[in-house]
Protein backbone atom coordinates (compact mmCIF):
# COMPACT_ATOMS: atom_id res chain seq x y z
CA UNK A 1 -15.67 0.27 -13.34
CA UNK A 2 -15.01 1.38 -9.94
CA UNK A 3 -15.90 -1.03 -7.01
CA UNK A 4 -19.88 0.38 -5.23
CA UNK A 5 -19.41 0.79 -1.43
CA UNK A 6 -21.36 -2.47 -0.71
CA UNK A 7 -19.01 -4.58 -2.87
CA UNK A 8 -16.40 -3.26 -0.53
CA UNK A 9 -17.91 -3.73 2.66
CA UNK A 10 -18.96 -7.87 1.40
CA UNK A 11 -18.22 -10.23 4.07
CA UNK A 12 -16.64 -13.02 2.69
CA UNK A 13 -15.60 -16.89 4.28
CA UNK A 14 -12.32 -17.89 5.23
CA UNK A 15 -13.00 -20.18 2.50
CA UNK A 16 -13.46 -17.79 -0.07
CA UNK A 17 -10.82 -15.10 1.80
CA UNK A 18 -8.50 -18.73 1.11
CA UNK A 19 -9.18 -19.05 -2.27
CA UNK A 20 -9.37 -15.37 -3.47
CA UNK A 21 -5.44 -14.53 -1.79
CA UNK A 22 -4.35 -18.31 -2.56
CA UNK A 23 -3.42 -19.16 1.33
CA UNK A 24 -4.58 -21.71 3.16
CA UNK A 25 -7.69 -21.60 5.42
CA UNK A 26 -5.19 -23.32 7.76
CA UNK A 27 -3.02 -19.89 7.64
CA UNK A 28 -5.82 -17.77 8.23
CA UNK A 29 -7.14 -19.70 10.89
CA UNK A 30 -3.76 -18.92 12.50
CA UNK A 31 -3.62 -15.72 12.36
CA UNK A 32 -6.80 -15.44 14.02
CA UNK A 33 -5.20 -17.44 16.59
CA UNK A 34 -2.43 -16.17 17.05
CA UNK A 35 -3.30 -12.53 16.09
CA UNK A 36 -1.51 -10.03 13.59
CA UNK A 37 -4.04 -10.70 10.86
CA UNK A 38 -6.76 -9.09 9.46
CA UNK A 39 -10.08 -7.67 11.43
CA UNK A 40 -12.70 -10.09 11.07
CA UNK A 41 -16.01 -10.56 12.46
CA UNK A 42 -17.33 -13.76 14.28
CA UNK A 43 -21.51 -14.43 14.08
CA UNK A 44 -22.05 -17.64 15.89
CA UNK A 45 -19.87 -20.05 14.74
CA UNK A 46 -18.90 -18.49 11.35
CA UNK A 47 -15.90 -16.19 10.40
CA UNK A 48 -16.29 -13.26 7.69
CA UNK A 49 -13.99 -10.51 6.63
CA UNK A 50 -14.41 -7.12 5.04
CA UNK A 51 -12.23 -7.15 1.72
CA UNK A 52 -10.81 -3.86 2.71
CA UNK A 53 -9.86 -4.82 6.05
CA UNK A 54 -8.06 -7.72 4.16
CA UNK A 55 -6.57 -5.29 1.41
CA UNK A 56 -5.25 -3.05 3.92
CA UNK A 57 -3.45 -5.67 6.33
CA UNK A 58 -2.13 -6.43 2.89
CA UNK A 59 -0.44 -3.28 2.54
CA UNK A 60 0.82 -2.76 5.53
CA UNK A 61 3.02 -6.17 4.63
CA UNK A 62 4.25 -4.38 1.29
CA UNK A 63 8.17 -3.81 1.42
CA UNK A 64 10.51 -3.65 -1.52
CA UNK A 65 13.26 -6.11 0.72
CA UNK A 66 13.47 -8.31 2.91
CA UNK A 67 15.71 -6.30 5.35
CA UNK A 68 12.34 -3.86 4.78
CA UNK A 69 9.88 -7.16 5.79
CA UNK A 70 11.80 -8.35 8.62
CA UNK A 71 11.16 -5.12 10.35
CA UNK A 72 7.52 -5.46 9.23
CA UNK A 73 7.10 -8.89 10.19
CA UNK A 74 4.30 -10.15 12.55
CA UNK A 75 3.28 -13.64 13.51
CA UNK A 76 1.96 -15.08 10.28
C-alpha cells in the first residue's frame, strides 16, 4: 500500500526523526547547527521535519564508495 500524501507531509520530532533513522538527537541537533542537514521547521520552541525532506537529504548522501562520499560529504 502506497504511502497517502498526508503521511508524507507528517511532521515528526527530532525524537522520533532519532529513533526512526537510528542517530542520535545529539547528531541532528548538529546538523541544524551547523547546517547541511535536512529542512526542518521550527514552531516556538519545537523542531519537526517532513519525512520526505529527510528521505531526500538521504539520497543525496547515497554513493557506492567512499572516494564517491568524500566528494559528497557535508558537515555531519
Amino acid at each position: 500500500m502506497a504511502p497517502t500524501e498526508s503521511q508524507n507531509n507528517q511532521l515528526l520530532t527530532t525524537h522520533e526523526v532519532a529513533a526512526r533513522y537510528r542517530l542520535s538527537k545529539s547528531f541532528w541537533n548538529s546538523l541544524r547547527v551547523r547546517g547541511g542537514g535536512p529542512r526542518f521547521f521550527r514552531i516556538g520552541s519545537k523542531v519537526f521535519y517532513r519525512k520526505e525532506d529527510i528521505e531526500r537529504w538521504l539520497e543525496g548522501r547515497c554513493a557506492t564508495s567512499t572516494a564517491e562520499y568524500a566528494g559528497k560529504r557535508t558537515t555531519g
